[in-house]
N, C-alpha and C. Protein backbone atom coordinates (compact mmCIF):
# COMPACT_ATOMS: atom_id res chain seq x y z
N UNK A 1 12.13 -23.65 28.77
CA UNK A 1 11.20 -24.45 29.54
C UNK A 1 10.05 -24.85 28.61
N UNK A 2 9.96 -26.07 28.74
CA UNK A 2 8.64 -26.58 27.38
C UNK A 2 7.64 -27.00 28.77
N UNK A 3 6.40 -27.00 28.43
CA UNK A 3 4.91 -27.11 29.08
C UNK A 3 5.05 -28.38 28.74
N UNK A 4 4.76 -29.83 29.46
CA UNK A 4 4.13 -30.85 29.19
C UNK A 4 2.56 -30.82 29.60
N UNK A 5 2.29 -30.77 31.22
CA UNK A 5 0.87 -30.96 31.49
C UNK A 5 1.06 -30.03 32.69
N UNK A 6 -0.52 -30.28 33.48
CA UNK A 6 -0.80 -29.43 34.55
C UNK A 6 -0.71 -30.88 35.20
N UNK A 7 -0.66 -30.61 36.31
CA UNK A 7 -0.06 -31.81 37.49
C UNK A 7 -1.60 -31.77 38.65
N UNK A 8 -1.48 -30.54 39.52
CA UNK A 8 -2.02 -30.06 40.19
C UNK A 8 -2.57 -28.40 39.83
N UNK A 9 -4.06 -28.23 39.87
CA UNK A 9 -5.01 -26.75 39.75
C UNK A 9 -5.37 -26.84 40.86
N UNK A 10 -5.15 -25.55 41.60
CA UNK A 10 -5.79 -24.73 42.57
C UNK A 10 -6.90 -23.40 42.73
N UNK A 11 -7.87 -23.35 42.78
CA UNK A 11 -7.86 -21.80 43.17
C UNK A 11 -7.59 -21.28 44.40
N UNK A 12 -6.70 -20.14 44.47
CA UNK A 12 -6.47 -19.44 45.55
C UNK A 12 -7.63 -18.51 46.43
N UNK A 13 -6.95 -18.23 47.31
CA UNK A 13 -7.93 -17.54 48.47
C UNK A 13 -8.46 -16.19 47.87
N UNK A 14 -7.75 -15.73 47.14
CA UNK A 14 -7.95 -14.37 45.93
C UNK A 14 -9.05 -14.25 44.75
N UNK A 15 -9.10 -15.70 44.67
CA UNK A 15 -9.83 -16.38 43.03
C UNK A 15 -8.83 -16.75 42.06
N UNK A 16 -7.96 -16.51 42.16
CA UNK A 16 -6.67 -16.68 40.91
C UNK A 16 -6.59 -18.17 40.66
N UNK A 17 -6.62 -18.61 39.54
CA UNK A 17 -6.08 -19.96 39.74
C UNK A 17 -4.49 -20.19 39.48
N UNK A 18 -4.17 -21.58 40.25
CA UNK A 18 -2.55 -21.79 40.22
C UNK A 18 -2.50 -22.86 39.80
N UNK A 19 -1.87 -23.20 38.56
CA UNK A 19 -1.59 -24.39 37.76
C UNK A 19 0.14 -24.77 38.55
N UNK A 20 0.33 -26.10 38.87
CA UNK A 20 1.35 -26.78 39.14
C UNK A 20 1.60 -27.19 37.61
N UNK A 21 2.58 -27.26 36.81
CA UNK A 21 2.72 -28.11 35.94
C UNK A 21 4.04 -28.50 35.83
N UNK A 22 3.79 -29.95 34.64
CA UNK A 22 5.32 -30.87 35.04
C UNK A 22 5.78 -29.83 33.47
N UNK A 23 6.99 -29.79 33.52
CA UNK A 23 7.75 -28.93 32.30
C UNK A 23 8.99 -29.50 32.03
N UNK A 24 9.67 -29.26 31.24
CA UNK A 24 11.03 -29.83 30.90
C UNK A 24 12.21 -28.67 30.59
N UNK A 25 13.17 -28.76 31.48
CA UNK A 25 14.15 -27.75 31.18
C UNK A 25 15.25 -28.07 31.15
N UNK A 26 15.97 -28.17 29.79
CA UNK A 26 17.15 -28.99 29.49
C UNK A 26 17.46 -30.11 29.15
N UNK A 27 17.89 -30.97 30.32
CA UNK A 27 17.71 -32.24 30.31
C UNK A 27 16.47 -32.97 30.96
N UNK A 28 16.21 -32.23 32.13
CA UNK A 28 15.50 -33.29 33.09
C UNK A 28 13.73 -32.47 33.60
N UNK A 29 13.11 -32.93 33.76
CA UNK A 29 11.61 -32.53 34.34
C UNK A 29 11.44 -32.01 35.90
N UNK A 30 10.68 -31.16 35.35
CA UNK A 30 10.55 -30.42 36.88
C UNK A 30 9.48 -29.61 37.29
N UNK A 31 9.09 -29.06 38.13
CA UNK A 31 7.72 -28.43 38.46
C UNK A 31 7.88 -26.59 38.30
N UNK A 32 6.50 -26.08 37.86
CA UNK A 32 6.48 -25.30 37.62
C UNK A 32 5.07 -24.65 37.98
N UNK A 33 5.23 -23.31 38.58
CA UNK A 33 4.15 -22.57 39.28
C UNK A 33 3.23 -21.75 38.10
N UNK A 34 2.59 -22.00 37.80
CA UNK A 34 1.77 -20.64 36.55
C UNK A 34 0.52 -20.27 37.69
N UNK A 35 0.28 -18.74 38.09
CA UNK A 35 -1.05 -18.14 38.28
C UNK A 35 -1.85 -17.43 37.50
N UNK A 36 -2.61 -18.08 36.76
CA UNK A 36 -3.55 -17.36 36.18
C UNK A 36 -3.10 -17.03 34.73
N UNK A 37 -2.04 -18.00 34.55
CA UNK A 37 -1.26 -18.30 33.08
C UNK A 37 0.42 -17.66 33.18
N UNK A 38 0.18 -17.18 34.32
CA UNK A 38 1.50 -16.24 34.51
C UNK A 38 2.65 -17.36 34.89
N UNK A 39 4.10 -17.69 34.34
CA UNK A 39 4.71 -18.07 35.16
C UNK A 39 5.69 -17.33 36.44
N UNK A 40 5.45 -18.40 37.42
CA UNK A 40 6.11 -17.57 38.59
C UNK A 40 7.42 -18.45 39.18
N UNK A 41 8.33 -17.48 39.06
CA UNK A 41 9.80 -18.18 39.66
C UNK A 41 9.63 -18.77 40.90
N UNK A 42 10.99 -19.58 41.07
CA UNK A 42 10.82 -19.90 42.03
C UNK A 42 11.39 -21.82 42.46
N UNK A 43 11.16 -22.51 43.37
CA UNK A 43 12.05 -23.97 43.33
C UNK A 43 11.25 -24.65 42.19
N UNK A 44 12.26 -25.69 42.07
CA UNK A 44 11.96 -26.00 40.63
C UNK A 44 10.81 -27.59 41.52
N UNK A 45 10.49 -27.72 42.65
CA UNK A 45 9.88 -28.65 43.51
C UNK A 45 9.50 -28.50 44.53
N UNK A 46 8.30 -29.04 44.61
CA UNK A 46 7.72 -28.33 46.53
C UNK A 46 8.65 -28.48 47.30
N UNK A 47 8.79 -27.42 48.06
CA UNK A 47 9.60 -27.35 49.18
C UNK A 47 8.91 -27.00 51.09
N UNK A 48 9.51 -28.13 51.67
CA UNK A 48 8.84 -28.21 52.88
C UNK A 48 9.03 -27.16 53.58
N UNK A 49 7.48 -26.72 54.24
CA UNK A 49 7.00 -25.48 54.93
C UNK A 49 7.57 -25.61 56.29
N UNK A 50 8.32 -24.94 56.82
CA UNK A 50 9.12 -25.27 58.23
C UNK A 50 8.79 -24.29 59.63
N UNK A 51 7.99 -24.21 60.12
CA UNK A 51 7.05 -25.37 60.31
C UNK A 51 5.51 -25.12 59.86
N UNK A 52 5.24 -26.31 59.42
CA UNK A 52 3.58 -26.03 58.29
C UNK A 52 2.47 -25.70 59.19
N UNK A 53 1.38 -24.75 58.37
CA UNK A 53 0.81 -24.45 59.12
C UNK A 53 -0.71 -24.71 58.49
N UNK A 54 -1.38 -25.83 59.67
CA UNK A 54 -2.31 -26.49 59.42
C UNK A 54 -1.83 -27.95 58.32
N UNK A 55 -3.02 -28.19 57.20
CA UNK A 55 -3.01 -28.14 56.14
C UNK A 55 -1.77 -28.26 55.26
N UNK A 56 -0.71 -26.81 55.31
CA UNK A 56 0.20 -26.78 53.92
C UNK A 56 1.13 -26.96 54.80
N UNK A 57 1.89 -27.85 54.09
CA UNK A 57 3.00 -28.60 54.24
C UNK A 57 4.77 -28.04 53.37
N UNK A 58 3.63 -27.52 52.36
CA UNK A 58 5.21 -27.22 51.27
C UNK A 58 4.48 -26.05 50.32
N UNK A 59 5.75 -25.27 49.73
CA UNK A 59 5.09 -24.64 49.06
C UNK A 59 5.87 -24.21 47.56
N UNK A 60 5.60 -23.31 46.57
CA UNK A 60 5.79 -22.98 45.52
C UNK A 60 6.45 -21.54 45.14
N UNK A 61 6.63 -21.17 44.37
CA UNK A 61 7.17 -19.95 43.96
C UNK A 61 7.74 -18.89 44.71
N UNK A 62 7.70 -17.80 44.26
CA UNK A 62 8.57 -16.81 44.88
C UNK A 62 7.93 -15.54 44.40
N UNK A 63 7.07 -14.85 45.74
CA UNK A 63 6.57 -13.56 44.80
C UNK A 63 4.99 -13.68 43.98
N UNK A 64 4.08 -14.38 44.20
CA UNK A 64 3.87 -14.72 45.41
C UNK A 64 4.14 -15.96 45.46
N UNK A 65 3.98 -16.73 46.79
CA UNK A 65 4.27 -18.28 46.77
C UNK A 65 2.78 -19.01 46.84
N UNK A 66 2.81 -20.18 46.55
CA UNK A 66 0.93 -21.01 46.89
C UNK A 66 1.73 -22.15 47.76
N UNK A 67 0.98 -22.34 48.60
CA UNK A 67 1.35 -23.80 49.90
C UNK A 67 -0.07 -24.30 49.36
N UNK A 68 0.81 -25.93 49.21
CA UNK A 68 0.26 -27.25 49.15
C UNK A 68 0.11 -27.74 50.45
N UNK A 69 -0.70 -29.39 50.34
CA UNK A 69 -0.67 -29.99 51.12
C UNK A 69 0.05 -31.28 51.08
N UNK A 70 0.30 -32.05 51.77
CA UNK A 70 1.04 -33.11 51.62
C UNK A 70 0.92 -33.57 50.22
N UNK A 71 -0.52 -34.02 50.30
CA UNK A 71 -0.82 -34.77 49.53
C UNK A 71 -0.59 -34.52 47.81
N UNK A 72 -1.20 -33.24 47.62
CA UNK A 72 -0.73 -32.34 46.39
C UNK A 72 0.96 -32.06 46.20
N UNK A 73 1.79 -31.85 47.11
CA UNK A 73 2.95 -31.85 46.65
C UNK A 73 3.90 -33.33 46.96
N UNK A 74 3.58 -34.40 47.46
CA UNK A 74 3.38 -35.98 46.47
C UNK A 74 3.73 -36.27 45.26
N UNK A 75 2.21 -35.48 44.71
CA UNK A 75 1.43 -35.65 43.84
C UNK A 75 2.62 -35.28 43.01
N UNK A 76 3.20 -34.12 43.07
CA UNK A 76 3.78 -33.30 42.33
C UNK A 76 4.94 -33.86 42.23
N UNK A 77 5.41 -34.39 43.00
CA UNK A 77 7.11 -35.04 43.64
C UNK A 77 7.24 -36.36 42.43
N UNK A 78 6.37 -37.08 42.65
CA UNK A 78 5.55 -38.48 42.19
C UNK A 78 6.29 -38.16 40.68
N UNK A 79 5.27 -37.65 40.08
CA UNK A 79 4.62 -36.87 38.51
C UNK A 79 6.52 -36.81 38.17
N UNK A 80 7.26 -35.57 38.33
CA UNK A 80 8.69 -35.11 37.91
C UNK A 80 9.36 -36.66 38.74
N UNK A 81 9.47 -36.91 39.17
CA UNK A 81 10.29 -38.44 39.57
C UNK A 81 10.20 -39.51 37.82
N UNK A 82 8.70 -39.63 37.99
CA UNK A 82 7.96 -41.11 36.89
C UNK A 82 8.36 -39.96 35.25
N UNK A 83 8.74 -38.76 35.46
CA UNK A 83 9.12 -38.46 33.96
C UNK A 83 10.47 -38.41 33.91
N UNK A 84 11.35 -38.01 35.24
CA UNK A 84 13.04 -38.25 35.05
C UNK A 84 13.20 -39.69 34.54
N UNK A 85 12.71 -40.71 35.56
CA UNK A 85 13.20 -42.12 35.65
C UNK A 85 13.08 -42.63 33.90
N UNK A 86 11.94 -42.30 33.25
CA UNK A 86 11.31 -42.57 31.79
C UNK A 86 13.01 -41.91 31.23
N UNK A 87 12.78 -40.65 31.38
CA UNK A 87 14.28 -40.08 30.39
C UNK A 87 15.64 -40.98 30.69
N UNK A 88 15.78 -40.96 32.47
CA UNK A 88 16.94 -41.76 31.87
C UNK A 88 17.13 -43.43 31.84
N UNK A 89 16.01 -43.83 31.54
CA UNK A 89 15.83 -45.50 30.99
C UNK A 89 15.76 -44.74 29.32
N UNK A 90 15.37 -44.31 28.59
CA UNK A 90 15.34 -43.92 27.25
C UNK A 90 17.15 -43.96 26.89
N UNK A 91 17.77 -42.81 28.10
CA UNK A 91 19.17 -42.70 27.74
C UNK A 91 19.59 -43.95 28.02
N UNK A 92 19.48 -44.91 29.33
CA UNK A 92 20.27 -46.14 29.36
C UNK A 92 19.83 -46.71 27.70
N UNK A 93 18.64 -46.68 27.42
CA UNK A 93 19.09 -48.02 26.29
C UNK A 93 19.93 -47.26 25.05
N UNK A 94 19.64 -46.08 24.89
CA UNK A 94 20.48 -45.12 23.56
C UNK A 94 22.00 -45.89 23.59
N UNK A 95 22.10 -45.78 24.95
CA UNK A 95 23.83 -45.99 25.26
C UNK A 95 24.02 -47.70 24.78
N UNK A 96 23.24 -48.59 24.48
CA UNK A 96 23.46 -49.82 24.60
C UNK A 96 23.68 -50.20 23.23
């Protein structure tokens, strides 16, 4: 897993902060939970909170997890979408 950027920073209800960042694993880009520099397993993309409560809509990791809000996991959705689509327009033209 290579670090590109932080996407979305939080601080938690604890004080901890939670870095969202976009990362690259393998082939393709994807999201990644760090608290407090730590990485934490878990979906590789917000995943919707069923049913959300208030506020968070979706959430992160595994052990512990952080819930977003719409808007922040978007944000996040957005970000790993606009860096896949870049990779595979790079591969369409390789192939040409």
């Amino acid at each position: 897993m290579v670090f590109k950027r932080n996407i979305v920073t939080k601080i938690l209800s604890n004080g901890l902060k939670a870095d969202f960042a976009l990362v690259r694993d393998e082939d393709a880009f994807q999201a990644a939970l760090y608290i407090d520099g730590r990485h934490i397993p878990g979906p590789p993309l917000p995943t919707p909170l069923d049913p959300s409560k208030g506020d968070v809509t979706h959430w992160m990791g595994n052990r512990p997890s952080v819930g977003l809000t719409t808007e922040e996991a978007n944000k996040i959705l957005r970000e790993v979408h606009l860096e896949n689509s870049v990779l595979e327009h790079r591969k369409l033209l390789q192939e040409k």
